[in-house]
C-alpha atoms as a PDB file:
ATOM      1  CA  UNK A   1      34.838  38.248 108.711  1.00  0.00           C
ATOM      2  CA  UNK A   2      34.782  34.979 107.438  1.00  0.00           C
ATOM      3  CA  UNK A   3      37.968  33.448 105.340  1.00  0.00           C
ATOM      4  CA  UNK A   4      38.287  32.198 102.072  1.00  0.00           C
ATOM      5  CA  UNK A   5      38.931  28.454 101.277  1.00  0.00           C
ATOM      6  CA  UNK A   6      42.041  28.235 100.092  1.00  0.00           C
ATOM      7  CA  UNK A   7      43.996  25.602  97.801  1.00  0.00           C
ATOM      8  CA  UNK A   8      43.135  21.843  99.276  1.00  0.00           C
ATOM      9  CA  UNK A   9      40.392  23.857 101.424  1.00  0.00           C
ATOM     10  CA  UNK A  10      38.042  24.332  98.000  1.00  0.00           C
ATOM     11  CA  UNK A  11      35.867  21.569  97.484  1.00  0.00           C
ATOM     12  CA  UNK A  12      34.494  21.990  94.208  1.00  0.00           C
ATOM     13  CA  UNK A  13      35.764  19.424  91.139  1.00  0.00           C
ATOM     14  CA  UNK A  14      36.201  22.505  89.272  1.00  0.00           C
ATOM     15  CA  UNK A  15      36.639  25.891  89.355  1.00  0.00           C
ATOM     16  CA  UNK A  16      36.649  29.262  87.449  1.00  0.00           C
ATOM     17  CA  UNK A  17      40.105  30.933  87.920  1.00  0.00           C
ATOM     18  CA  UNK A  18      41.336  34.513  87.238  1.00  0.00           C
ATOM     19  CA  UNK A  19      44.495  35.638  88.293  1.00  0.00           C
ATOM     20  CA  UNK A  20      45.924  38.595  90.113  1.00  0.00           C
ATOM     21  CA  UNK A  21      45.302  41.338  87.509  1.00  0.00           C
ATOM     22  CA  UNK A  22      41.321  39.848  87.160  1.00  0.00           C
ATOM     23  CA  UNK A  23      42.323  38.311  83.438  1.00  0.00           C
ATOM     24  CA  UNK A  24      40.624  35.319  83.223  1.00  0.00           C
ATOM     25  CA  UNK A  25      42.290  31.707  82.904  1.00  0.00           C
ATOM     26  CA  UNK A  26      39.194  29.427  82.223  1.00  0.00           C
ATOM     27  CA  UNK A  27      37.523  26.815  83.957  1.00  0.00           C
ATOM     28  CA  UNK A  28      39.835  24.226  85.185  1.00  0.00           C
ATOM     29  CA  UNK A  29      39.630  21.214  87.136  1.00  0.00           C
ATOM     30  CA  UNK A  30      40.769  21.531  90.701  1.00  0.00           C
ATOM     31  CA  UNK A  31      43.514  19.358  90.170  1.00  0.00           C
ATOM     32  CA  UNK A  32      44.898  21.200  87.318  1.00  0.00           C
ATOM     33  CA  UNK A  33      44.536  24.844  89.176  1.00  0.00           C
ATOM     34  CA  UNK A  34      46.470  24.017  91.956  1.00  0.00           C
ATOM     35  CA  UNK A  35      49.576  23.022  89.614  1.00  0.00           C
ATOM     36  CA  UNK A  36      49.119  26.154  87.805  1.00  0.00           C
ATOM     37  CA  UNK A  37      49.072  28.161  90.843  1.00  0.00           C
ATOM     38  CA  UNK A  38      52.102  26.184  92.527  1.00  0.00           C
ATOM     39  CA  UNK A  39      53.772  27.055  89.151  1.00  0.00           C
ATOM     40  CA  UNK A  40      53.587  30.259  89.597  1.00  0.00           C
ATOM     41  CA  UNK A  41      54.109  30.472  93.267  1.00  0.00           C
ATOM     42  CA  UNK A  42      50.497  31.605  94.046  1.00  0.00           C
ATOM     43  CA  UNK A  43      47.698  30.115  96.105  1.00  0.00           C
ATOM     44  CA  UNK A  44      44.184  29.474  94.917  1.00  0.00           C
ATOM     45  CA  UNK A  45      41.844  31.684  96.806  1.00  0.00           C
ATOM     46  CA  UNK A  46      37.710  31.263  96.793  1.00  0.00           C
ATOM     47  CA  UNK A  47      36.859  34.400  95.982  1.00  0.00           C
ATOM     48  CA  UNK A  48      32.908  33.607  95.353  1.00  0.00           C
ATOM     49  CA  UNK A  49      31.867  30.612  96.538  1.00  0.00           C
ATOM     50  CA  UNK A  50      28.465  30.588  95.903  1.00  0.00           C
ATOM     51  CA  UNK A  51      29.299  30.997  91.778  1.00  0.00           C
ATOM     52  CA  UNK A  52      28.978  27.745  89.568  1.00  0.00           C
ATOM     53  CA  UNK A  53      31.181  26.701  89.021  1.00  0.00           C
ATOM     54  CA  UNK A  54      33.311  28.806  92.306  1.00  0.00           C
ATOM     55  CA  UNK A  55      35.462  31.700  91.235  1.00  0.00           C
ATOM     56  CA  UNK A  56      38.963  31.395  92.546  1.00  0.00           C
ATOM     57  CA  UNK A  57      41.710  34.172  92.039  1.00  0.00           C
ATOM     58  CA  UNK A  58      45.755  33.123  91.575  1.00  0.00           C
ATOM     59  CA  UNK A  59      47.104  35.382  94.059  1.00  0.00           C
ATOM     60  CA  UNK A  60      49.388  35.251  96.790  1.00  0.00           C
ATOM     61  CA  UNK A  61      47.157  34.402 100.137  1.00  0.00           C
ATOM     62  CA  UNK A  62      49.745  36.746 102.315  1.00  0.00           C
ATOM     63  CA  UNK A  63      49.079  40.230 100.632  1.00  0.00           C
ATOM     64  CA  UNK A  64      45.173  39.322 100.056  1.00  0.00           C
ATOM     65  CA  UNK A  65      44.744  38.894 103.948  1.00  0.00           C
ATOM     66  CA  UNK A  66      47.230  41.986 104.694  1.00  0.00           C
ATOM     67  CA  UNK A  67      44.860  44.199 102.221  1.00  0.00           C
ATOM     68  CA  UNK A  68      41.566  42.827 103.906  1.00  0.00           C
ATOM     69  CA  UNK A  69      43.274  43.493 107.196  1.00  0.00           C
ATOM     70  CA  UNK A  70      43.912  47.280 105.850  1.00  0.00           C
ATOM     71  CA  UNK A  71      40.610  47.965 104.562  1.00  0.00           C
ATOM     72  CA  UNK A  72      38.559  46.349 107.416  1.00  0.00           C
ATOM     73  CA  UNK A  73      40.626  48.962 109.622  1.00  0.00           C
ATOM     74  CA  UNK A  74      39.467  52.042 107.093  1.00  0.00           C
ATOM     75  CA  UNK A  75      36.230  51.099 107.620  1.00  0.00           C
ATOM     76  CA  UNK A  76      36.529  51.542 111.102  1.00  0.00           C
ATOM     77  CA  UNK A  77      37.823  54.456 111.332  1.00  0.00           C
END
């Protein structure tokens, strides 16, 4: 399965961000949504790339890999 970009990885000037619970937070500069998300001790993940401008969630990058870890083994199985 192919990764996300995440935080410095994302190359797009700006991007759409929604956080954790999928409430939206706008369209921000790239700049400006990596402070938010460093505020709030998050990383900014690319969630759809292909999107214009790129959807990127607020989440913490540890528990989104765990849970795709999880599901890919239900699948499986």
């Amino acid at each position: 399965m192919k990764r996300p970009r995440i935080n410095h990885q994302i190359q797009a000037t700006e991007v759409k961000v929604i956080d954790e619970e999928g409430r939206d937070l706008g369209v921000l500069g790239l700049a400006e949504a990596l402070n938010l998300v460093a505020s709030r001790r998050e990383d900014l993940v690319e969630v759809q790339a292909e999107a214009v401008p790129p959807v990127c969630q607020a989440i913490d990058y540890g528990k989104f890999r765990y849970r795709q870890i999880q599901d890919e083994k239900k699948r499986r199985s």
